[in-house]
Each structure stands twice: as C-alpha cells, then as structure tokens.
C-alpha atoms as a PDB file:
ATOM      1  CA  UNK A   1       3.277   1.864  -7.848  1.00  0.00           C
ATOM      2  CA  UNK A   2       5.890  -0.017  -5.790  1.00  0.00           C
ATOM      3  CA  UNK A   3       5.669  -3.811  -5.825  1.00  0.00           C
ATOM      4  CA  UNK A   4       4.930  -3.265  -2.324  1.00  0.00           C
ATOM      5  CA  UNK A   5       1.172  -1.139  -2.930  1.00  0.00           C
ATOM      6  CA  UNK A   6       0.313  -5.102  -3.203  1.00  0.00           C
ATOM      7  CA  UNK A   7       0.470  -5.911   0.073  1.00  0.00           C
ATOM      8  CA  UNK A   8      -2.014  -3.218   1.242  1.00  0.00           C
ATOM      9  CA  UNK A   9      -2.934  -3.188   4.843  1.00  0.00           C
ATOM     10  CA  UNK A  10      -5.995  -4.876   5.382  1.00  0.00           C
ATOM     11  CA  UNK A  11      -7.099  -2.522   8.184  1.00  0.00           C
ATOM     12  CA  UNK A  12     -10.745  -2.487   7.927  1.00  0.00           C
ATOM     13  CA  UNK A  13     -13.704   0.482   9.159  1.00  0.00           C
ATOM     14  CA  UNK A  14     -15.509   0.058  12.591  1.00  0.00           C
ATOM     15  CA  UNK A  15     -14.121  -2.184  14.820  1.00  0.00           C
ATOM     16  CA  UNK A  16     -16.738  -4.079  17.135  1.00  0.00           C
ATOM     17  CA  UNK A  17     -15.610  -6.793  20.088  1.00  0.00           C
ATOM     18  CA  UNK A  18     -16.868 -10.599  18.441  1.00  0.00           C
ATOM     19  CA  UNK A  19     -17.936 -13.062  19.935  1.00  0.00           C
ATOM     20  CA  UNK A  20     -21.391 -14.333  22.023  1.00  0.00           C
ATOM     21  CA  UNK A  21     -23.339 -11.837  23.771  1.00  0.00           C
ATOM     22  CA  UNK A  22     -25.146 -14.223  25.244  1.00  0.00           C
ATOM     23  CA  UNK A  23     -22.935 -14.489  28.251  1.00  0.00           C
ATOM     24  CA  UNK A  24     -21.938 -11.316  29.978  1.00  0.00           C
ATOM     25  CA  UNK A  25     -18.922 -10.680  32.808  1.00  0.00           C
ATOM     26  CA  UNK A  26     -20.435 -11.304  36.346  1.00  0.00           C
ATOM     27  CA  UNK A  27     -21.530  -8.584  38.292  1.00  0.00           C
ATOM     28  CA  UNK A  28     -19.218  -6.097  39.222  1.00  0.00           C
ATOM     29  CA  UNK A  29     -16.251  -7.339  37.105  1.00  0.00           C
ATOM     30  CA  UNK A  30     -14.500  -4.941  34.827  1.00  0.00           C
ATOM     31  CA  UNK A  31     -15.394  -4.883  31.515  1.00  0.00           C
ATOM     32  CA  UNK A  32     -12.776  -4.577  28.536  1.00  0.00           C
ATOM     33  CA  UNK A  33     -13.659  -2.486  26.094  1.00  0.00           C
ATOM     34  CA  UNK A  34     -12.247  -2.841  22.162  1.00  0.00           C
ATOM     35  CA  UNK A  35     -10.618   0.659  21.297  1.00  0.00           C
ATOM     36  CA  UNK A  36      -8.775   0.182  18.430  1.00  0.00           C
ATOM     37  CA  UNK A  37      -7.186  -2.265  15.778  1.00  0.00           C
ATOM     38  CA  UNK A  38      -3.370  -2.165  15.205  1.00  0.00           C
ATOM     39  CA  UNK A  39      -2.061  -3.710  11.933  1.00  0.00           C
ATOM     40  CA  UNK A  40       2.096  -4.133  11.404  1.00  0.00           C
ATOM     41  CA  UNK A  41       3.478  -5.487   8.234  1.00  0.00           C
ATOM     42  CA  UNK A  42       6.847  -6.163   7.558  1.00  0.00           C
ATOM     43  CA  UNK A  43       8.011  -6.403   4.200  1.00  0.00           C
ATOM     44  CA  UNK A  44      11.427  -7.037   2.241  1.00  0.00           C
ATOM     45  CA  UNK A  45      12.257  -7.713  -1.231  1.00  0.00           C
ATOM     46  CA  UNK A  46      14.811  -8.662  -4.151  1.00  0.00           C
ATOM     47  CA  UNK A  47      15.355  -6.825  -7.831  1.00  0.00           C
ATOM     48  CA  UNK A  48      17.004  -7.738 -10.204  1.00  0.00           C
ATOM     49  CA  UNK A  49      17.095  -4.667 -13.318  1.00  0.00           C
ATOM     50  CA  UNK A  50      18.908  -5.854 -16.696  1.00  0.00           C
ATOM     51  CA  UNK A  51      22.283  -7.733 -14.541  1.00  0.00           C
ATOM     52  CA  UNK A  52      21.910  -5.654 -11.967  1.00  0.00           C
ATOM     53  CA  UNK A  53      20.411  -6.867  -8.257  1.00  0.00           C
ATOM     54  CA  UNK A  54      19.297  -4.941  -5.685  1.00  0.00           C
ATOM     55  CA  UNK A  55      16.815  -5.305  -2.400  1.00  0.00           C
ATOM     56  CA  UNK A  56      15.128  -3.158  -0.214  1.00  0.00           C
ATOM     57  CA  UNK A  57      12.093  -3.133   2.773  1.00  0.00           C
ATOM     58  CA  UNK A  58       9.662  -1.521   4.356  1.00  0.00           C
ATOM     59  CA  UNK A  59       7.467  -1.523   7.358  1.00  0.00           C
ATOM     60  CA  UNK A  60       3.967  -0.098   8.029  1.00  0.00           C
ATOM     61  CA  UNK A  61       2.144   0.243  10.607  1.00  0.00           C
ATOM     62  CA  UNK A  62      -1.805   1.538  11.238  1.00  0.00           C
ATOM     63  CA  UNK A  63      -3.802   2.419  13.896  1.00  0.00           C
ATOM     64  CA  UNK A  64      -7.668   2.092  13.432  1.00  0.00           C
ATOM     65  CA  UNK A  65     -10.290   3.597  15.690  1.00  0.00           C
ATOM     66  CA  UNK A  66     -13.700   2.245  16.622  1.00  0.00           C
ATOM     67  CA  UNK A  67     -15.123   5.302  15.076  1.00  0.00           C
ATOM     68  CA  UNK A  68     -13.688   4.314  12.032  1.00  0.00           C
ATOM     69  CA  UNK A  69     -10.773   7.028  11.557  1.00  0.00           C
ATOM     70  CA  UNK A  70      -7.134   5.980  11.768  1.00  0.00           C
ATOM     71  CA  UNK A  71      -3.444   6.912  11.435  1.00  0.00           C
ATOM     72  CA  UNK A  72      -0.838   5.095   9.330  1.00  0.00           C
ATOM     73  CA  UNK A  73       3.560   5.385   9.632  1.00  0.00           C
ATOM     74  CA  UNK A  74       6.210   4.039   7.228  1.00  0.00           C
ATOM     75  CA  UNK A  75       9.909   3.927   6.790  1.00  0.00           C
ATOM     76  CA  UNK A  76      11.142   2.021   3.796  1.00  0.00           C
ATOM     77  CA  UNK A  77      14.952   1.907   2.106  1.00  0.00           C
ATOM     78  CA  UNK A  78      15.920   0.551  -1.150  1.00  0.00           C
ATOM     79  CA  UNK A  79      18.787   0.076  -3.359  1.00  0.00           C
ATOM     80  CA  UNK A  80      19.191  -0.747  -6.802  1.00  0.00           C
ATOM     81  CA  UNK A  81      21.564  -0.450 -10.025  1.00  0.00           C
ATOM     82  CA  UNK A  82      24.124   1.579  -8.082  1.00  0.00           C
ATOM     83  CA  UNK A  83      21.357   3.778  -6.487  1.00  0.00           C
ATOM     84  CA  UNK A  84      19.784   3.884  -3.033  1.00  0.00           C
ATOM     85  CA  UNK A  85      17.343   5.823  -1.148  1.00  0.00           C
ATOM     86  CA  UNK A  86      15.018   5.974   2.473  1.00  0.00           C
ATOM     87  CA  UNK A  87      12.059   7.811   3.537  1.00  0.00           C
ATOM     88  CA  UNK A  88       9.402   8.302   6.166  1.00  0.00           C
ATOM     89  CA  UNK A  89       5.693   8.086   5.376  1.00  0.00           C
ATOM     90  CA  UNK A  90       2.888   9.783   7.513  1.00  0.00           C
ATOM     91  CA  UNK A  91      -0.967   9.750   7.285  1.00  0.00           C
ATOM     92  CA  UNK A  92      -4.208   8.637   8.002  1.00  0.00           C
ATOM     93  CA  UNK A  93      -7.874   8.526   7.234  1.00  0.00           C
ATOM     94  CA  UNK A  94     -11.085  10.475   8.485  1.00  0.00           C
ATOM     95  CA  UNK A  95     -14.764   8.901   8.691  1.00  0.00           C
ATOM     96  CA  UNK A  96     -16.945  11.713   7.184  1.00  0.00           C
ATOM     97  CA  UNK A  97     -20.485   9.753   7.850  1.00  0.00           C
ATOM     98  CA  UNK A  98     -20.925   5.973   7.025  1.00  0.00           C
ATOM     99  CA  UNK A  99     -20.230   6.248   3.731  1.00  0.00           C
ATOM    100  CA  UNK A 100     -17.279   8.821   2.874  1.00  0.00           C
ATOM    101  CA  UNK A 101     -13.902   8.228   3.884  1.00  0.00           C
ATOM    102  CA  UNK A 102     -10.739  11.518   3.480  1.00  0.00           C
ATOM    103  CA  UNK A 103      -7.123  10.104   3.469  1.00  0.00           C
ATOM    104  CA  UNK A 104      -4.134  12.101   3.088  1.00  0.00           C
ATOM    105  CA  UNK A 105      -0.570  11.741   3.803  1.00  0.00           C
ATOM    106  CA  UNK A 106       3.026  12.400   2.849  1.00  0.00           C
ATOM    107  CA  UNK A 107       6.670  10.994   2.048  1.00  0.00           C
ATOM    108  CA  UNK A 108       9.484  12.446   3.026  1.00  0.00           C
ATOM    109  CA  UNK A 109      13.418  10.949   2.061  1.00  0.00           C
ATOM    110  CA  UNK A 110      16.537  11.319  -0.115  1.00  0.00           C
ATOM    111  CA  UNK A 111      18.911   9.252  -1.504  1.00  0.00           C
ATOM    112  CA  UNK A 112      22.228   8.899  -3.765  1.00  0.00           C
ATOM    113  CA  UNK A 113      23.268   7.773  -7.436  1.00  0.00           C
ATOM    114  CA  UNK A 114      27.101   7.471  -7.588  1.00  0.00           C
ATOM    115  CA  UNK A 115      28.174  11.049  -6.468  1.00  0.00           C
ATOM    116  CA  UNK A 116      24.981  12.967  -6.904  1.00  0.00           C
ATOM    117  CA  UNK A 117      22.212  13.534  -3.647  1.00  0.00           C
ATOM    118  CA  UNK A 118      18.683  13.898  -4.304  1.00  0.00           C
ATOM    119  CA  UNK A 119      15.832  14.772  -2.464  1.00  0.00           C
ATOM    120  CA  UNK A 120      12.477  12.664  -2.338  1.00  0.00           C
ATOM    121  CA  UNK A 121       8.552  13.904  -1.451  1.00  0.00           C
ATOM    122  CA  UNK A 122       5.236  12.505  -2.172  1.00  0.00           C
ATOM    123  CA  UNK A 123       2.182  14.015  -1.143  1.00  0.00           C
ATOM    124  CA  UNK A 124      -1.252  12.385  -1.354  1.00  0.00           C
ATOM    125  CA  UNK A 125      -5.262  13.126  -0.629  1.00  0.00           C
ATOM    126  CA  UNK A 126      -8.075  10.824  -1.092  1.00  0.00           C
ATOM    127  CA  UNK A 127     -11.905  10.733  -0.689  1.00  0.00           C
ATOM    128  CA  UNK A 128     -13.372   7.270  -0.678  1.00  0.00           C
ATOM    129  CA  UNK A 129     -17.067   6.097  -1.747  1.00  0.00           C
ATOM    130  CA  UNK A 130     -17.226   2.587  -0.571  1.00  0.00           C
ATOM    131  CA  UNK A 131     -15.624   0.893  -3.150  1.00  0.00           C
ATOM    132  CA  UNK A 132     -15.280   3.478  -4.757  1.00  0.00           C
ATOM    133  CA  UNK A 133     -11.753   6.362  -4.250  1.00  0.00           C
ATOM    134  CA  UNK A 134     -10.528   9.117  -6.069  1.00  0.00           C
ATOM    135  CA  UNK A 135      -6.706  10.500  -5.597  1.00  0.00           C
ATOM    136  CA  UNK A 136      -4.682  13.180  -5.813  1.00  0.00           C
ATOM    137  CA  UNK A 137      -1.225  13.635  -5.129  1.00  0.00           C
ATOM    138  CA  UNK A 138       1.695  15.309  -5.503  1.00  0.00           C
ATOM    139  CA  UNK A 139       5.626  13.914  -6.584  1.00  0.00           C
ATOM    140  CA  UNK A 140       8.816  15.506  -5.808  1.00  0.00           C
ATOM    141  CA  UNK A 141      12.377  14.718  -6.204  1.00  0.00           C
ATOM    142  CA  UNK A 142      15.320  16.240  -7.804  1.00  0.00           C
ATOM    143  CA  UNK A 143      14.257  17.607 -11.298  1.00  0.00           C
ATOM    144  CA  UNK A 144      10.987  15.669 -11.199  1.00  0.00           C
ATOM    145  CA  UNK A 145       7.902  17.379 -10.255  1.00  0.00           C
ATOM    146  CA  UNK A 146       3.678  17.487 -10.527  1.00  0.00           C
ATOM    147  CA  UNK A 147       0.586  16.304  -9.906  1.00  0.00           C
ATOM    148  CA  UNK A 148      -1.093  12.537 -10.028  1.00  0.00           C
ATOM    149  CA  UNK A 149      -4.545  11.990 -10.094  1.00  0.00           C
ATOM    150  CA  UNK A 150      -5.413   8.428  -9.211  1.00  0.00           C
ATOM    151  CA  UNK A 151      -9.408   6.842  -8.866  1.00  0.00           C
ATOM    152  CA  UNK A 152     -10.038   3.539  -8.495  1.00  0.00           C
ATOM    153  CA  UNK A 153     -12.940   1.184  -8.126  1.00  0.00           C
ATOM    154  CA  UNK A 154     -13.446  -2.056  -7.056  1.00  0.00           C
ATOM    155  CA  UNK A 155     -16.215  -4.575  -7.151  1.00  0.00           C
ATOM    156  CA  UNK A 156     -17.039  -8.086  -5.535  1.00  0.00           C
ATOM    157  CA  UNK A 157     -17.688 -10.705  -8.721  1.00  0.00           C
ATOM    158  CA  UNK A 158     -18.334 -13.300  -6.241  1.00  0.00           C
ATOM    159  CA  UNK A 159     -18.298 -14.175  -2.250  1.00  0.00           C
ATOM    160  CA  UNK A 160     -14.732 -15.303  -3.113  1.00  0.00           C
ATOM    161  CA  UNK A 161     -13.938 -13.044  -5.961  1.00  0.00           C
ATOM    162  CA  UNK A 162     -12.821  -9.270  -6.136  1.00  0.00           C
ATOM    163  CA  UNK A 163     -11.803  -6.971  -8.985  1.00  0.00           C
ATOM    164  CA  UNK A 164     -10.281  -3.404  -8.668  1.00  0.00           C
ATOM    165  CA  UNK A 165      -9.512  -1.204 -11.257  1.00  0.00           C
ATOM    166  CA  UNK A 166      -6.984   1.576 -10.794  1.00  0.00           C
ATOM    167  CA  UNK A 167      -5.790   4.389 -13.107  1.00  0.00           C
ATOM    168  CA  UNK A 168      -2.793   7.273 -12.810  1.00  0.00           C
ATOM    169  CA  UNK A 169      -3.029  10.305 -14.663  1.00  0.00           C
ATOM    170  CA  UNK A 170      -0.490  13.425 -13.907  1.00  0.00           C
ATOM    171  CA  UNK A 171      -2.028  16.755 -14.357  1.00  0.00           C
ATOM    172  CA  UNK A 172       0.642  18.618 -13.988  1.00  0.00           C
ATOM    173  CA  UNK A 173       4.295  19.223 -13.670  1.00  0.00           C
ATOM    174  CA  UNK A 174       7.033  16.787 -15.567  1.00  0.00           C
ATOM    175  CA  UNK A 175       5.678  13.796 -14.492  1.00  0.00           C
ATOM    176  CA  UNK A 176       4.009  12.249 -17.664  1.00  0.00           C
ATOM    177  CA  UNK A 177       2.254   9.639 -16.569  1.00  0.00           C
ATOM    178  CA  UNK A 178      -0.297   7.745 -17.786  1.00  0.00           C
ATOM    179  CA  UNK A 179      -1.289   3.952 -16.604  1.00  0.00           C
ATOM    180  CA  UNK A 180      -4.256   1.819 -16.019  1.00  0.00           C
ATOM    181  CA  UNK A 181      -4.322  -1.754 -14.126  1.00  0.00           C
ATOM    182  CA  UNK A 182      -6.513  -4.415 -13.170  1.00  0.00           C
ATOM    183  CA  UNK A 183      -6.065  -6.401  -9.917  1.00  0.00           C
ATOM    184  CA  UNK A 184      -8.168  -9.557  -8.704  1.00  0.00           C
ATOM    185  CA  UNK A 185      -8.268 -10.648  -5.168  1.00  0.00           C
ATOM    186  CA  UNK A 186      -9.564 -14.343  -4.339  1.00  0.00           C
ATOM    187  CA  UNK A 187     -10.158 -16.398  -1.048  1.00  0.00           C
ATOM    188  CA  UNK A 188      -9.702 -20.064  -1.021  1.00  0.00           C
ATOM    189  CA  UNK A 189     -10.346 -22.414   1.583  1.00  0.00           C
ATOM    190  CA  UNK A 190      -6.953 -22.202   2.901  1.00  0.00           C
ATOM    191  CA  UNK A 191      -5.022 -19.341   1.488  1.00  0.00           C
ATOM    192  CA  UNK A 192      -5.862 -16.092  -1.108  1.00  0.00           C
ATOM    193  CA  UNK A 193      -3.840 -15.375  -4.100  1.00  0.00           C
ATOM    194  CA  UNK A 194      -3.976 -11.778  -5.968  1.00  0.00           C
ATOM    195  CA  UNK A 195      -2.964 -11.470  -9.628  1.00  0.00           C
ATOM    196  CA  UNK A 196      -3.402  -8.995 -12.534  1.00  0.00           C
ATOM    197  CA  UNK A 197      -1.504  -6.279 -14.438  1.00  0.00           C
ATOM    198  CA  UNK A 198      -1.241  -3.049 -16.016  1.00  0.00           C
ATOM    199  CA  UNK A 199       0.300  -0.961 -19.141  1.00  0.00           C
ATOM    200  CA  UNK A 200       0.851   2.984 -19.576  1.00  0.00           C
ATOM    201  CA  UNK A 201       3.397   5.268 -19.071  1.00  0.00           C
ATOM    202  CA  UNK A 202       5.380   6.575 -16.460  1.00  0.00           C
ATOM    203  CA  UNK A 203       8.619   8.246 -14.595  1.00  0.00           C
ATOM    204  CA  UNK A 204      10.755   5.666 -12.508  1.00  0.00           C
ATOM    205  CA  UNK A 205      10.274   7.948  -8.885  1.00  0.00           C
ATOM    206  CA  UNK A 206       6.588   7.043  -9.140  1.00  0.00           C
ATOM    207  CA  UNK A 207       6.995   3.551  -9.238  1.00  0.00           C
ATOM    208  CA  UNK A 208       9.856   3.792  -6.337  1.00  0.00           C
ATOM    209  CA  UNK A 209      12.546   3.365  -8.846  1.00  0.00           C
ATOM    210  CA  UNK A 210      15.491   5.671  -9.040  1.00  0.00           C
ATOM    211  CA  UNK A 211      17.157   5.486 -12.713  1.00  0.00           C
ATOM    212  CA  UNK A 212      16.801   7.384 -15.721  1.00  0.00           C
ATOM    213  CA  UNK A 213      15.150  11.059 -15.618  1.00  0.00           C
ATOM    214  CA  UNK A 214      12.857  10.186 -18.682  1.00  0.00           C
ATOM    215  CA  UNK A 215       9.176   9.003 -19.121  1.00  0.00           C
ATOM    216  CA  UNK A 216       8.799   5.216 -20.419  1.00  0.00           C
ATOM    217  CA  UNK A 217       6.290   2.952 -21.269  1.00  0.00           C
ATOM    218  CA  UNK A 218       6.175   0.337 -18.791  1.00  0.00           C
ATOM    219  CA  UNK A 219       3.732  -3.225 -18.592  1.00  0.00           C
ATOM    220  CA  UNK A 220       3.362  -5.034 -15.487  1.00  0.00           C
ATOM    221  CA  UNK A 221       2.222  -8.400 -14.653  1.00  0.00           C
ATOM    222  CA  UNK A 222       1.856  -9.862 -10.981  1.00  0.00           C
ATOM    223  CA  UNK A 223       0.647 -12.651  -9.057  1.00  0.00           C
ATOM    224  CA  UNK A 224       0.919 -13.671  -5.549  1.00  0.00           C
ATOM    225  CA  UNK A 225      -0.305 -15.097  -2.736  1.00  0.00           C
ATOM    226  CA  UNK A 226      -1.833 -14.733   0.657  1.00  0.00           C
ATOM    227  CA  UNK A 227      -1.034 -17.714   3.648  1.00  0.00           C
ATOM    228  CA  UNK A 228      -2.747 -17.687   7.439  1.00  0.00           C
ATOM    229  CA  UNK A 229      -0.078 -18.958   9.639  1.00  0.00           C
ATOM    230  CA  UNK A 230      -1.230 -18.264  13.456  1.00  0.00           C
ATOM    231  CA  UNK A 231      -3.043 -15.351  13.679  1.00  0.00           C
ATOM    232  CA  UNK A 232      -0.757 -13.722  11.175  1.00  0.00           C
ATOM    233  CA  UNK A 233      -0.814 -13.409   7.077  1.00  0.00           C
ATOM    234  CA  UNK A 234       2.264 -14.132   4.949  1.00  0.00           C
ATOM    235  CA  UNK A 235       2.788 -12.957   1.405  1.00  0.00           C
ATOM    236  CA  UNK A 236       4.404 -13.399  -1.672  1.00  0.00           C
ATOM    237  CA  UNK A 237       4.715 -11.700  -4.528  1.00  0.00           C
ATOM    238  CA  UNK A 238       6.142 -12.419  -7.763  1.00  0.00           C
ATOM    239  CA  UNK A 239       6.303  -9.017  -9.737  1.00  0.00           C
ATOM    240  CA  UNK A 240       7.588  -8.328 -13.070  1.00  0.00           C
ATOM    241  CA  UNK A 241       8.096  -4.934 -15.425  1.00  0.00           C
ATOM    242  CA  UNK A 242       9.346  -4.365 -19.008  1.00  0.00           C
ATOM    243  CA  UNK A 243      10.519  -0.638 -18.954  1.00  0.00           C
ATOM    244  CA  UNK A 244      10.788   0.258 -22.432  1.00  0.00           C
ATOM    245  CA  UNK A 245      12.275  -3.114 -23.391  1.00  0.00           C
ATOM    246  CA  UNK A 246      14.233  -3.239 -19.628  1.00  0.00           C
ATOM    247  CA  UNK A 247      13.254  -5.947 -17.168  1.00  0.00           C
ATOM    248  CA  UNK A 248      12.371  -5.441 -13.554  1.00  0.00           C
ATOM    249  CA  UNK A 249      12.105  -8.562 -11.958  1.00  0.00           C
ATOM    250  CA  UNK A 250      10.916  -8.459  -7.840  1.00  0.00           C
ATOM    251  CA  UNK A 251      10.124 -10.668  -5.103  1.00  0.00           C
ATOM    252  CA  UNK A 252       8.742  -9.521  -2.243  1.00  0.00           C
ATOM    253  CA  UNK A 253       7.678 -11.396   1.045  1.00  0.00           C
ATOM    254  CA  UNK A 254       5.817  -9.741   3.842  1.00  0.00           C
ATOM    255  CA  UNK A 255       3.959 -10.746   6.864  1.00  0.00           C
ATOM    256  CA  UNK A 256       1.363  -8.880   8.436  1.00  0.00           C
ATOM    257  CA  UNK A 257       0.444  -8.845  12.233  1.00  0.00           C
ATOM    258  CA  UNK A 258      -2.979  -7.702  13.813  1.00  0.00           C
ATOM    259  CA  UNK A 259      -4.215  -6.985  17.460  1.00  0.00           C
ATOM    260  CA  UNK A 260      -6.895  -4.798  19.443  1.00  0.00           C
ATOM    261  CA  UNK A 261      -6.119  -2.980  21.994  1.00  0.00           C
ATOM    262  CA  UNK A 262      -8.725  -2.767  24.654  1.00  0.00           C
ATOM    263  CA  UNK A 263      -9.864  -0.218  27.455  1.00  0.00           C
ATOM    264  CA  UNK A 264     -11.378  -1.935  31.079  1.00  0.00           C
ATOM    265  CA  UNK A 265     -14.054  -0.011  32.215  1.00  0.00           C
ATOM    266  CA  UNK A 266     -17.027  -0.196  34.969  1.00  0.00           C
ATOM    267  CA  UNK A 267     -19.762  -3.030  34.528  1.00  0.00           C
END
C-alpha cells in the first residue's frame, strides 16, 4: 500500500519476437531467438508527515520468460519522522495453463525509531484469473503480526480506459485492516495518467510507514502520470493520505527500463 504499488511493473505474459515475417535471415545465418523480457524501474520519493519530511527509494527488477513464468528482486530504504528502515524483496510468478497465473514472494528488512530496532517481514501468495487475482499474505514486524487477504479485479471500460478495484482484509493476527480502492488507468496519444483513491482502515507497516503501533482510518487520493521518453517510461505521482486527521503528502518519480534478451541459434 506504498505510494510506490503505483508504479507496478508493466511486465506482461508470453513474450513473442515482433516484427514482419515476411522476410526471413538468409540461408545459413544464425538466427536470434527472443528468451526473455527484463523490466528495471527505478524509483525515489519525498514525504512530508504533519512538519516532518522524509524520502526514500526503491528499485525493482523482473525477469519474464517466453513461457510466461518470471522472477522479480527489490531493495528499497526509507526514512521518515525520525524513523528509517531497508529491506530485500524476492519472488516471482508461475504460468499454470493460459489462463491461471501463482505468484508468491517475500520481504525481508529492519529498521530504527530513535533508540529502538525492529525487525520487518512480509510474505505474499497470489493466484491470478486474467483480470481477475486473489491474495494472501502475511505481515511481520516488531509487535505487529497476521494475515491480509487481498483480491482484486480489473476491467477495460474502453480501448483507452481501465478500472481496477482492489480490497485488503486481515484475517488474522493484530493487523486490523480493512480498505477498499479504486484505480483508473488511461492512454492518451502521447502519455497515460492513473488516478483514483481509497478509504478503510489500517496499521502504518502495511502501508510502508513506520509510526504509531495503532490501527487508523486512513483515505487516499492519487493521480499521476505516465511519459514515453526513448524507449523508456517516466512517472509521477502525486499521492496524498489523511491518517486519522494526519497528512501524508508524497511524490514519487520513477522511470522504468525494458529489453529482451535473445538466444542465436541454427537456421
């Protein structure tokens, strides 16, 4: 629930080589063969919390296979109203058919606040129905502790037009959480913009904020956009949060990069 789940990797299934087919390599030449798609976004940010400023960033990176399965790695830092905290995130995602899709993966850090350590874990599975995913995961870190279950859906309105809705629930543990949002993705003719919002409840390590040990309501508005420059996507992101009556104000910019990586073979 970090400002940054808005810039999610746009790392898509199958991966096929484009172009014409009309025109093939002459005989005997080597042919290269797509393997795999490798996405790498960058990401950094600014806070500012009641006074208080902070800033923080975070880079991904994802490796997807032809066949449609794929492996993701993260390592993000932050630090905020006299708090900061790192960790390391590992996972990926399984093809099960042409329709299913099984993600999982984990997060792994610590951090201080003034004198006092704490630890920091996440844990995560998801299965996937086309637009369609359903999520489960697991929080842990100092005194909090539980269970998250998370489904979304999303929905094209238009060629141009996308809606997702998302929901958090815990099931178990201390975590009392409870929020629903609505995000809309659209594509202009020369950049995409995202916008939308949510309301609920929930505990400040499951929205990557380190601060008080209680539940609070929380309402979220954001809006942002998406810019093409050379083969690579910038973003911004305007985010804001009322905690309870506290303001969260964040700005994050990110750019993402994308290549194949190819295999040369016989004709």
């Amino acid at each position: 629930m970090s400002p940054l789940w808005l810039l999610l990797l746009a790392v898509s299934g199958p991966v096929t080589a484009a172009g014409p087919a009309l025109a093939g390599p002459p005989a005997g030449e080597p042919v290269a063969e797509i393997t795999g798609t490798h996405v790498l976004v960058i990401t950094g940010q600014l806070d500012r919390l009641e006074g208080d400023r902070g800033s923080g960033g975070r880079v991904d990176y994802a490796y997807s296979l032809v066949d449609g399965n794929g492996v993701t790695l993260a390592a993000a830092g932050y630090e905020l109203a006299g708090s900061r905290w790192a960790y390391g995130e590992v996972g990926g995602w399984l093809a099960l058919g042409s329709r299913w899709v099984l993600s999982g993966g984990g997060s792994l850090g610590s951090g201080e606040r003034g004198r006092e350590s704490f630890g920091y874990e996440r844990y995560g599975l998801g299965l996937a129905l086309e637009a369609i995913e359903e999520r489960a995961g697991c929080v842990g870190g100092g005194s909090t502790r539980g269970s998250l279950l998370a489904p979304r859906a999303g929905a094209p309105l238009s060629p141009r037009l996308t809606v997702e809705v998302h929901r958090s629930e815990s099931l178990s543990g201390n975590l009392d959480s409870d929020f629903t949002g609505l995000r809309l993705d659209g594509a202009g003719s020369r950049f995409g913009w995202l916008a939308g919002g949510g309301a609920g409840r929930s505990r400040p390590e499951i929205l990557d904020l380190v601060g008080s040990a209680a539940s609070t309501d929380l309402r979220e508005i954001f809006a942002g956009v998406r810019v093409p420059v050379s083969g690579s996507q910038l973003v911004l992101v305007v985010d804001y949060l009322d905690l309870d009556g506290v303001d969260r104000l964040t700005v994050t910019l990110g750019v993402q990069l994308a290549f194949t990586s190819k295999r040369w073979g016989p004709p």
